[in-house]
Structure formats: structure tokens, C-alpha cells
Protein backbone atom coordinates (compact mmCIF):
# COMPACT_ATOMS: atom_id res chain seq x y z
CA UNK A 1 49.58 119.49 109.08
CA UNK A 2 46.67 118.22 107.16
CA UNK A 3 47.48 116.20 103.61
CA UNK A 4 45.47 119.19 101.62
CA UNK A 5 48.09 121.61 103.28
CA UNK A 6 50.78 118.87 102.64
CA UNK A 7 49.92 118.75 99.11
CA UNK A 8 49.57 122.12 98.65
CA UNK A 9 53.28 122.74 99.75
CA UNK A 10 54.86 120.09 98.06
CA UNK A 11 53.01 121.22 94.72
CA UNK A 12 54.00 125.01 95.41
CA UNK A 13 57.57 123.78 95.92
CA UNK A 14 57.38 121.62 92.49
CA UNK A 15 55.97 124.05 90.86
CA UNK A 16 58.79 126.50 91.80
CA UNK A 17 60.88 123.71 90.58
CA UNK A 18 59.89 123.70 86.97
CA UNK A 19 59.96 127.77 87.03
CA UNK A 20 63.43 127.77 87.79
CA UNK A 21 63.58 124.57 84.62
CA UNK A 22 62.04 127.14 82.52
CA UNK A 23 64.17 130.04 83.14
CA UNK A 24 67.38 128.26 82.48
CA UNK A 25 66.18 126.08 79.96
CA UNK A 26 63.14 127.15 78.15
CA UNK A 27 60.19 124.73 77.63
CA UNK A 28 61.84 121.42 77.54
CA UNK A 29 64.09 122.91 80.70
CA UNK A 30 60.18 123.26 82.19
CA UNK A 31 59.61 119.48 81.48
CA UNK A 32 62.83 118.11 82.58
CA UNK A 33 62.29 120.04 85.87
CA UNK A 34 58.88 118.64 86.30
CA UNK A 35 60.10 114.84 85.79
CA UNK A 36 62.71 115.36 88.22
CA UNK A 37 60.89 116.74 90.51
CA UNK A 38 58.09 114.10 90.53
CA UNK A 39 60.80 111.21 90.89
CA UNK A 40 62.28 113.49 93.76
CA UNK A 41 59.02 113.83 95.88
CA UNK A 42 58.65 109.85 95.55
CA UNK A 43 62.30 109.51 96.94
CA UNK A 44 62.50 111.86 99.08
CA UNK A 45 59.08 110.33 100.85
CA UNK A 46 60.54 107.00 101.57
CA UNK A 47 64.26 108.18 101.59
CA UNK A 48 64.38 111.69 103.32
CA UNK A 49 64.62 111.04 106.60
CA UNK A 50 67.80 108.64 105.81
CA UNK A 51 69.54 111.33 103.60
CA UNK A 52 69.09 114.14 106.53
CA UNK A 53 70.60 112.19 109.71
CA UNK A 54 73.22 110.89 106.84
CA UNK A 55 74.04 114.39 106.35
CA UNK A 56 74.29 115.02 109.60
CA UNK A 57 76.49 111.86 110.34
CA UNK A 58 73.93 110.69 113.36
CA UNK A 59 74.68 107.78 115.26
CA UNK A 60 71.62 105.50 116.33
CA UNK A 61 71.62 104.59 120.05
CA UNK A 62 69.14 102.40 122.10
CA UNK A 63 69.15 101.35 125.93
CA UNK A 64 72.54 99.44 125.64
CA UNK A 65 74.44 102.21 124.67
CA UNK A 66 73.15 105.37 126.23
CA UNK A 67 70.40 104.25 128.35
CA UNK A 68 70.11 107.74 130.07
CA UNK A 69 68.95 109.61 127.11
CA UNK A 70 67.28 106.84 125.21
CA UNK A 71 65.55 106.39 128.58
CA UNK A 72 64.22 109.87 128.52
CA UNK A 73 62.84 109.51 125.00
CA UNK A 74 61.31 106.29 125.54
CA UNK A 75 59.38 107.73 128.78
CA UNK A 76 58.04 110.63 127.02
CA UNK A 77 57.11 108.72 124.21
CA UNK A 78 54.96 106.67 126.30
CA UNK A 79 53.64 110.22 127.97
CA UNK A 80 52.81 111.53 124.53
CA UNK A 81 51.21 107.83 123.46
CA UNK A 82 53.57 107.56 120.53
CA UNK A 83 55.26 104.62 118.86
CA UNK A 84 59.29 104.50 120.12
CA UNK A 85 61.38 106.57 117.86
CA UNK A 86 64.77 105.90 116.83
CA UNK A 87 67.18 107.88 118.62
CA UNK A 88 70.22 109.32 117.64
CA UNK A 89 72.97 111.30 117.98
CA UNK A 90 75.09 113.80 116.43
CA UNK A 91 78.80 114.40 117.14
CA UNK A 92 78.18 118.15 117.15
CA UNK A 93 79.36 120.44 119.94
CA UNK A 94 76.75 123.09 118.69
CA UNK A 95 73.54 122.53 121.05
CA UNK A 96 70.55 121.38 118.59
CA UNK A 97 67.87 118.74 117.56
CA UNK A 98 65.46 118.02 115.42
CA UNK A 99 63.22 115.11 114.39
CA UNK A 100 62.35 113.29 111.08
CA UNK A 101 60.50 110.35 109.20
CA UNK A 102 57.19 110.31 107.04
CA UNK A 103 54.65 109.53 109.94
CA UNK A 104 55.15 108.68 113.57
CA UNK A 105 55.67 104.38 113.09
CA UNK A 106 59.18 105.56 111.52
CA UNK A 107 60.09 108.65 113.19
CA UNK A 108 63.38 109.38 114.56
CA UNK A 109 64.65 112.12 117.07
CA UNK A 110 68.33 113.62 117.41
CA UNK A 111 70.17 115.37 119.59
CA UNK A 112 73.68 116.87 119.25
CA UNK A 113 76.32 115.93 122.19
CA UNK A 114 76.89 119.51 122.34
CA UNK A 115 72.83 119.80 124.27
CA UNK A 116 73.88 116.62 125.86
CA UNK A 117 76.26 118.56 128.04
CA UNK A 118 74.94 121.83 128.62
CA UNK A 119 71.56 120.73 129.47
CA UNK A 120 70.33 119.12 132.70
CA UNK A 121 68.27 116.13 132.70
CA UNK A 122 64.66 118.41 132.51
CA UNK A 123 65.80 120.58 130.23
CA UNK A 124 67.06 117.14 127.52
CA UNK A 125 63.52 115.99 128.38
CA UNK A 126 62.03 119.60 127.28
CA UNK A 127 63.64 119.55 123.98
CA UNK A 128 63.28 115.73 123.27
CA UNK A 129 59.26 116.40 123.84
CA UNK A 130 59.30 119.49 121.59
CA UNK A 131 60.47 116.82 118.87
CA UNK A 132 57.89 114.37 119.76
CA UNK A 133 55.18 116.73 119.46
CA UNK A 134 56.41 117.74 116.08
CA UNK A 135 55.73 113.93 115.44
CA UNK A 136 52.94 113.65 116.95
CA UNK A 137 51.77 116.69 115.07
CA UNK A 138 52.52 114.89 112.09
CA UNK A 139 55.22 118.15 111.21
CA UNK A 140 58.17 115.51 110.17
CA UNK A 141 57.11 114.37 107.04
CA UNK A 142 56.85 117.99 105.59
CA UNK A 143 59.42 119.57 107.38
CA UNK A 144 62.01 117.01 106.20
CA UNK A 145 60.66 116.76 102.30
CA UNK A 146 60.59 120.77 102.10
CA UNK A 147 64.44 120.19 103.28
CA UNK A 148 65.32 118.39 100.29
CA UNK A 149 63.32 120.12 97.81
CA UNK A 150 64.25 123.04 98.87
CA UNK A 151 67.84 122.40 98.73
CA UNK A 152 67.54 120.64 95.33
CA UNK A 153 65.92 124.08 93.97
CA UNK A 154 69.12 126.16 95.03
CA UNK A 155 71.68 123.59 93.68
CA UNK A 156 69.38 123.90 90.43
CA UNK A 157 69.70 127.66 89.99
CA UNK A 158 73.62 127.32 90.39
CA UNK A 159 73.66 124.46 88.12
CA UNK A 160 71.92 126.80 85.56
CA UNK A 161 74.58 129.35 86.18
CA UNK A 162 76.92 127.06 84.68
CA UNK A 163 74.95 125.66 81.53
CA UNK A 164 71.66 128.07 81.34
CA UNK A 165 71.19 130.87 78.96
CA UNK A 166 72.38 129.36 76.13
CA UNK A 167 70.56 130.04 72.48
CA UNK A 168 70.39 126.09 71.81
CA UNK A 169 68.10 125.68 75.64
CA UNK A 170 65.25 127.54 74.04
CA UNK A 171 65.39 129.60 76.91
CA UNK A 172 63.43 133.03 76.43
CA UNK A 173 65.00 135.55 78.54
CA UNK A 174 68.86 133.55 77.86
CA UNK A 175 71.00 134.73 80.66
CA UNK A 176 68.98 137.29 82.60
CA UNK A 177 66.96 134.41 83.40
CA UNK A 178 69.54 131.84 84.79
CA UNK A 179 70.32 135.38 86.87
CA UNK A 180 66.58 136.05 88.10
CA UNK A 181 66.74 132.12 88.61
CA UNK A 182 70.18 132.39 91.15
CA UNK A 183 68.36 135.18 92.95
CA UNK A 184 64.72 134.20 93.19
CA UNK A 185 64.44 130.39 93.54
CA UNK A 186 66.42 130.09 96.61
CA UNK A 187 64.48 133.13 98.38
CA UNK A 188 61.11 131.84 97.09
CA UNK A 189 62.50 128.00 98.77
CA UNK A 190 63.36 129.85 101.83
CA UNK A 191 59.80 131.87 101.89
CA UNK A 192 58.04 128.49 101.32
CA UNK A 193 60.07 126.79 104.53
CA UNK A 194 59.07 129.82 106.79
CA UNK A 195 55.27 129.02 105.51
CA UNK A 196 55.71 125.48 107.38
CA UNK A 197 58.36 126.49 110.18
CA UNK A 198 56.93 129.74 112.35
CA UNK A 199 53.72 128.79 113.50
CA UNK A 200 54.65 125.20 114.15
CA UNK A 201 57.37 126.02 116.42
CA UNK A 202 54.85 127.50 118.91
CA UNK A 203 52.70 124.80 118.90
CA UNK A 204 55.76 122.01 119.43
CA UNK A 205 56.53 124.32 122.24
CA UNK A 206 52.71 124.43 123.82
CA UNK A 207 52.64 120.47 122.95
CA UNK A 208 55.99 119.94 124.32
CA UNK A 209 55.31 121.49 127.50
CA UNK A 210 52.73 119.27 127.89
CA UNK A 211 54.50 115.98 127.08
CA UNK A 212 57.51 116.91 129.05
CA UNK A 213 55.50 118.66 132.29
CA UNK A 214 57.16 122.02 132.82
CA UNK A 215 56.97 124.92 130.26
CA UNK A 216 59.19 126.30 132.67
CA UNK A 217 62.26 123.38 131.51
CA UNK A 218 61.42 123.96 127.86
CA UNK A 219 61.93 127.70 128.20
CA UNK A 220 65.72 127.50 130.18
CA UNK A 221 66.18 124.91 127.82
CA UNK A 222 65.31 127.64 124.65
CA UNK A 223 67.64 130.05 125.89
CA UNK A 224 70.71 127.27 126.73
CA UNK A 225 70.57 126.25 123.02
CA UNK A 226 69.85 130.00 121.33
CA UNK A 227 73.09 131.08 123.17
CA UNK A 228 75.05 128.21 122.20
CA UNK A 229 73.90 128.36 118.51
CA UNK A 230 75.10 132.08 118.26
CA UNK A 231 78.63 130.92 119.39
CA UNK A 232 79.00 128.09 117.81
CA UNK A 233 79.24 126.70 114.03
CA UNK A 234 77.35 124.26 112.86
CA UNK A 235 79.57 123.37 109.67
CA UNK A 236 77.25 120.81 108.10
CA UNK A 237 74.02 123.10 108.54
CA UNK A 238 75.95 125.74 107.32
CA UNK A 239 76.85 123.64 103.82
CA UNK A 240 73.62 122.89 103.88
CA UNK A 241 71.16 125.91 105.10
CA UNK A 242 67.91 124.35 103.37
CA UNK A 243 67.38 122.06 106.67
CA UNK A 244 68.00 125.14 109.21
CA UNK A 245 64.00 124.78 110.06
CA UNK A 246 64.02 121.23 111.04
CA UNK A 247 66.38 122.23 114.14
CA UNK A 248 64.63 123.51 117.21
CA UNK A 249 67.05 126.28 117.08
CA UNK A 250 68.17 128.24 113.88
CA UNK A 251 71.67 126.81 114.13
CA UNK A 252 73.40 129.06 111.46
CA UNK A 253 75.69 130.73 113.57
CA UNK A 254 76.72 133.55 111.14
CA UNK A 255 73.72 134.23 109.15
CA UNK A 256 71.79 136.44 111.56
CA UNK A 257 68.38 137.23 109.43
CA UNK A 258 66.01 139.54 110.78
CA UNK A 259 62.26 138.12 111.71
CA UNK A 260 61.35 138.88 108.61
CA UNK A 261 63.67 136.15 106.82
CA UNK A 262 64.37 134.17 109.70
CA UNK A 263 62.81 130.14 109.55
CA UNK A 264 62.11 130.28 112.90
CA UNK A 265 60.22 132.82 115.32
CA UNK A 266 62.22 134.70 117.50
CA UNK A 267 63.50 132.62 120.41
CA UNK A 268 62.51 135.41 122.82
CA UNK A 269 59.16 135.49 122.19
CA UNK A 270 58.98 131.74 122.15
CA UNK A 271 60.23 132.43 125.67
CA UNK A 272 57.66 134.50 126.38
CA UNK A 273 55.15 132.21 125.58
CA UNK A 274 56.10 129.55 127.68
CA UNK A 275 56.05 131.50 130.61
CA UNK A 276 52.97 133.00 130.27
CA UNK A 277 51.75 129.24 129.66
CA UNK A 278 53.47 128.65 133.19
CA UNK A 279 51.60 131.54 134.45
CA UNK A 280 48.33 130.74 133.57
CA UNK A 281 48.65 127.10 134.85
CA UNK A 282 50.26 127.58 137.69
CA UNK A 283 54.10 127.30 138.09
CA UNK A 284 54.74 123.82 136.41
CA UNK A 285 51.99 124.74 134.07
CA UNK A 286 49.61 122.12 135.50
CA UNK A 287 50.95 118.98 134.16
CA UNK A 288 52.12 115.90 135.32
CA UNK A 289 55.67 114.58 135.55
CA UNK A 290 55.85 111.39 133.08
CA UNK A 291 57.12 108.51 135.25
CA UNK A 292 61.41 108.19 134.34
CA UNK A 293 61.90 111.81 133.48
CA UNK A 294 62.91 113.24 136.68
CA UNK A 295 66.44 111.73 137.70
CA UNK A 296 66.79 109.81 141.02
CA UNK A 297 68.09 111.59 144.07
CA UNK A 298 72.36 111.37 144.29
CA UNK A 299 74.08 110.47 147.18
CA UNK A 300 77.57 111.23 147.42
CA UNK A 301 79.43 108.07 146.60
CA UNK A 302 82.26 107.86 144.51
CA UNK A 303 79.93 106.80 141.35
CA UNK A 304 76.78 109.23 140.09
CA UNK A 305 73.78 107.67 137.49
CA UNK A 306 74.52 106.30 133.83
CA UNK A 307 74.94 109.38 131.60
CA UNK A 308 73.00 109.62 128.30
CA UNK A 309 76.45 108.72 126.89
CA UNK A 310 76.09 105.12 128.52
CA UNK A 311 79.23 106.12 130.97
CA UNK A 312 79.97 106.27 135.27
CA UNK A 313 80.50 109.75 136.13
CA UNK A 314 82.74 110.08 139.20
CA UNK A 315 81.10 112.18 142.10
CA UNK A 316 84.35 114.20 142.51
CA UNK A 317 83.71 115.29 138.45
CA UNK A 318 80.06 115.47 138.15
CA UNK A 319 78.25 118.15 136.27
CA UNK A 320 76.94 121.36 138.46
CA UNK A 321 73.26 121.46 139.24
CA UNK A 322 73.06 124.16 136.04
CA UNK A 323 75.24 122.62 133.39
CA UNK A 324 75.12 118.82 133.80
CA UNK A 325 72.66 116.32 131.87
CA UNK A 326 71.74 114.87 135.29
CA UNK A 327 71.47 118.43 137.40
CA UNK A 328 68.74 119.45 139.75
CA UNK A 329 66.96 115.43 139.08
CA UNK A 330 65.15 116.00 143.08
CA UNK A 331 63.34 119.31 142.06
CA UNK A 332 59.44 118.74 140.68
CA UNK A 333 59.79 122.42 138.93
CA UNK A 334 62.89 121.91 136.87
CA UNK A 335 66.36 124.04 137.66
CA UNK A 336 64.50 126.79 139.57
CA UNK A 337 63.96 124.72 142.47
């Protein structure tokens, strides 16, 4: 995104702020909002980022600790001509990721261990290059500000539910308006989030493909991670359902919105896309394989490659060709051979 279209969000979103000041607190509920607000978009600008993978209780790794999966990043970072993110991950058996920071010199990416073992190693590279094009794209900065902002506005409107309406807050419709405030801030948030989210998922996924070589690894990987989000909770995203766009995946599990409500386009037709990419390009979609993405051959000694989780996996227990972080490494069109 642009910094007109930046600004234009963040002002809609403080602006939306201060209505929901006003209608639990009058004029001087208005002002308060607006001071608040303004201190909040400075904070949340340098700070964001940090408050999200806090949330989230991610775990920064490098090349000591899980050398397979900071080795993928670091590859397609270099593909996508990108600074080196920090890399983390998030003790979460629901299959997600998402990326943050204000601009790509402090970007991070995260992945939950949950995609760490479901996906094979094209289909971790897939994902991990959607999130660097949403860097690259410039997407984080936004994505991760609207998070808090929007989630500030909600806990607003319940505050108000508590002390609004009052004679002494000056407040001119009293309690209908801390009511219209419950009801309409946190669906006007939610509107403002889908402004940002739906049309920037496609293009992470065109851009992604492109990073990571194969729309083809992106697309098994999309339909991996939209299966495992229906059947599993996400607790924290769940407590906390203002940063549901920054995942790749809607990951709350029992809040099925139609596409009309829904932060992110249907997975389907994201599906869809990507194949018809792959179509028009030519199988692999017509790009090349970054060097260090595709996982040397496996013999069958007793030992099989570092996992992203820095450990020896015994040949005897290794993942399937399907399931494992490491599966189907030989193949130059991902796990359909």
C-alpha cells in the first residue's frame, strides 16, 4: 500500500475512534478519544509488531536453533531481494502464519509448529514467501497497526458499556448510544480490516508464487492450513479476533462468517487462482526454484536432514512424502511429482 492509502486508513480508523468517544461520552468523550488515539498510532508504529508476536507468545529462532526453517526463509528472502527477517515461532498446533514490522529492515515472519508438521518442505517455503511478499509489498505495517486499533476500538465500546451513558458525560443520546457504540464500532473495525485484507491476499499469493517457484506448492499448501484451521482452535486469536487478517488463513475456528463478513477471501477461490496461474505458465508456473528451497535427496540411513525444529529425525520415524516438513525434497513440481 501507498502512504496516501496508509493514511487514509489509519485516519478512517481514528476517526471511528473518537465516534465511538462521542457516543459514550459526549464532546469531551470525542476529545479524550482523539488524544488517545493519536498517542496510540505513534506506539503502535514503533511498538506493534512487538505487542502482536507477544500476544502470540512467538519464539525467535535463527540458524543455530532451527536451521531447516530459518534456512528456508533466509533463501527466499534472498529470492525476493529482501533484508533477513526475524523468524519465529509459535507453539500453536493450529496450522497458521503471518508476518509483521513497520517496513521490510524490521520485518518478522511466523509460523505455528502446528504448519511445521503438516506441511512438506515446498509447501513451508509457499507460505513463508506469501509472508515475504506481504513485506515486500509493504502490507505489514498496516495490517499490524489496523490490528491494534482495531482491537482498541472494541475494548472501547465495552468499556463504555460499563461507564457510558451517564447524565454527568455530556453524552447526547445517554445509553442508546454506549448501545449503538457496542454494536457499530466493532463491525465498522471489522469492515475497515476487510478494506486492507481481501485484495491483498491475492496478490501475496500471485507474489508468493513467484518468490517461492510453484503456485502449484502455495495452493496444496492453502488447502493443508484451511482444513486444519476449521478443526482446530486457535485460543489466543480467538481472545483476540481483531488480528484474524494478519494470518494467511482466517484461523477462528468457530466463527464461520460468510464472504460477506469474512477478512479474508474465500480460500477456494484463492485456490483457483493459483492454478489457473499454473496453467497459464506452464505447470510450475514458469519460475525458478530459489537455490536452498528444495530439500536434498534422502538415502536410507538411520539419520534423515535437520528438521526446522533444529532436531535428527530417525529414518525408521520420518514424516511420509505428504505430511512431513522434509517430504517429496527430489521433485522440481512440489508434492505432485
Amino acid at each position: 500500500m501507498n502512504i496516501f492509502r496508509t493514511a487514509l486508513l489509519l485516519a478512517a480508523l481514528t476517526a471511528l475512534f473518537m465516534g465511538v468517544g462521542y457516543l459514550i461520552a459526549g464532546v469531551g468523550g470525542m476529545q479524550i478519544a482523539f488524544l488517545i488515539a493519536l498517542a496510540m498510532n505513534l506506539f503502535s508504529y514503533w511498538n506493534a509488531d512487538r505487542m502482536v508476536l507477544g500476544m502470540y507468545r512467538a519464539v525467535e529462532v535463527d540458524a543455530r536453533t532451527h536451521p531447516e526453517f530459518y534456512g528456508i526463509v533466509q533463501a527466499l528472502a534472498r529470492r525476493a531481494e529482501l533484508p533477513m527477517p526475524r523468524v519465529y515461532i509459535i507453539d500453536q498446533p493450529q496450522p497458521n502464519a503471518f508476518a509483521t514490522g513497520r517496513n521490510p529492515r524490521n520485518a518478522a515472519v511466523a509460523a505455528t509448529t502446528g504448519l511445521l508438521a503438516i506441511m512438506n518442505r515446498e509447501e513451508v517455503a509457499a507460505v513463508m514467501a506469501h509472508e515475504l511478499a506481504h513485506v515486500k509489498h509493504h502490507d505489514t505495517l498496516i495490517m499490524t497497526l489496523t490490528a491494534t486499533i482495531a482491537g482498541a476500538i472494541s475494548m472501547l465500546a465495552n468499556f463504555g458499556f460499563l461507564f457510558g451513558g451517564n447524565r454527568e458525560n455530556n453524552n447526547p443520546l445517554g445509553f442508546v448510544g454506549v448501545i449503538v457504540a457496542m454494536i457499530v464500532a466493532p463491525l465498522a473495525a471489522m469492515l475497515v480490516q476487510m478494506a486492507i485484507s481481501r485484495t491483498r491476499e491475492y496478490a501475496a499469493d500471485r507474489m508468493g508464487a513467484e518468490i517461492c517457484g510453484n503456485p502449484m506448492w502455495l495452493a496444496s499448501a492453502l488447502a493443508k492450513l484451511e482444513r486444519g484451521a476449521h478443526r482446530i482452535v486457535n485460543a489466543e486469536a480467538e481472545a483476540n479476533p481483531a488480528t484474524a487478517h494478519l494470518f494467511i488463513i482466517n484461523p477462528l475456528n468457530g466463527q464461520r462468517m460468510d464472504n460477506l463478513f469474512s477478512t479474508h477471501p474465500s480460500t477456494e477461490n484463492r485456490i483457483a487462482a493459483l492454478e489457473d496461474l499454473a496453467h497459464r505458465s506452464g505447470g510450475s508456473g514458469g519460475f525458478a526454484m530459489p537455490a536452498g528451497v528444495r530439500a536434498a535427496p534422502r538415502d536410507d540411513g538411520d539419520a534423515g536432514p535437520s528438521g526446522p525444529w533444529g532436531t535428527r529425525t530417525g529414518g525408521a520415524t520420518r514424516p511420509s512424502e505428504d505430511e512431513g516438513p522434509w517430504g517429496r525434497g527430489s521433485s522440481s513440481n512440489g508434492p505432485w511429482g
